[in-house]
Protein backbone atom coordinates (compact mmCIF):
# COMPACT_ATOMS: atom_id res chain seq x y z
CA UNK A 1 60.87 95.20 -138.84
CA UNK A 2 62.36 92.00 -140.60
CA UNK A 3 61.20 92.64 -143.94
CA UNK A 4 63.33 96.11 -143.58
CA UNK A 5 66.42 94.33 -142.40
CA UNK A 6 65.91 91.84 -145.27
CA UNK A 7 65.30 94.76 -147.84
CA UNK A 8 68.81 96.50 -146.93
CA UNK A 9 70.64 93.51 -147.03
CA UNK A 10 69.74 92.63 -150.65
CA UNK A 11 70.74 96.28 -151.14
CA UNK A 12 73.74 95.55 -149.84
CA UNK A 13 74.29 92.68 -151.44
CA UNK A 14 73.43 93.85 -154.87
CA UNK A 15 75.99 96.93 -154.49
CA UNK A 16 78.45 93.86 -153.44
CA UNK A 17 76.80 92.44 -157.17
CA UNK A 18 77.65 95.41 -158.72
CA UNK A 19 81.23 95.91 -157.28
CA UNK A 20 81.74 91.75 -158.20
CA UNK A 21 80.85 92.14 -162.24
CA UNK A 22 83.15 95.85 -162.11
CA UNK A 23 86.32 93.93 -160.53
CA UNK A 24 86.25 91.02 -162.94
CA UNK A 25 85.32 88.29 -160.47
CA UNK A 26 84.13 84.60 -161.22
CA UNK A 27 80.87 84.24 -162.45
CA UNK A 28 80.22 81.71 -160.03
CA UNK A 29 80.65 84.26 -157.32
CA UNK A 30 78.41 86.89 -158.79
CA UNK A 31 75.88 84.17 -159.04
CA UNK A 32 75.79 83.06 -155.48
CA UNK A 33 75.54 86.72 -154.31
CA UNK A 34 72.98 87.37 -156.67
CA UNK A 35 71.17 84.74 -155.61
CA UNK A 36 71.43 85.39 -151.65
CA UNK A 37 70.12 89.20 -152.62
CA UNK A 38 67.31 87.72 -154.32
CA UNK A 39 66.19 85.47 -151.60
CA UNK A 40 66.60 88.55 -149.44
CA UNK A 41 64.38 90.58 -151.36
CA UNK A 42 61.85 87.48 -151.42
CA UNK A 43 62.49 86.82 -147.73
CA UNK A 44 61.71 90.54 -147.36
CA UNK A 45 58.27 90.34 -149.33
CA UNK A 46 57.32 87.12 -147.65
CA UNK A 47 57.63 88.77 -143.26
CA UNK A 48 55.90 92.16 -145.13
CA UNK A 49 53.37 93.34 -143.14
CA UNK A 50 49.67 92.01 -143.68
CA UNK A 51 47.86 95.14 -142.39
CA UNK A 52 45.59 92.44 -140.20
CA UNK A 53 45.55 93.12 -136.41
């Protein structure tokens, strides 16, 4: 169930990526929301479910 939330918040946050780079903003504020998405997406991958019972 976390690894879902995780997954559509760095979908979220990558649309926020994409708006970011389209409105001309800093390049240190694309960065840190890139970053954050990617640690979602790894934070996603890392709670994925083992298949183990």
């Amino acid at each position: 169930m976390i690894s879902l939330v995780l997954f559509a918040l760095a979908g979220i946050l990558l649309g926020g990526v994409i708006q970011l780079v389209k409105s001309g903003a800093t390049r240190f504020s694309i960065g840190i929301t890139a970053v954050l998405a990617v640690l979602a997406v790894a934070g996603g991958f890392a709670w994925w479910p083992s298949g183990e019972a």
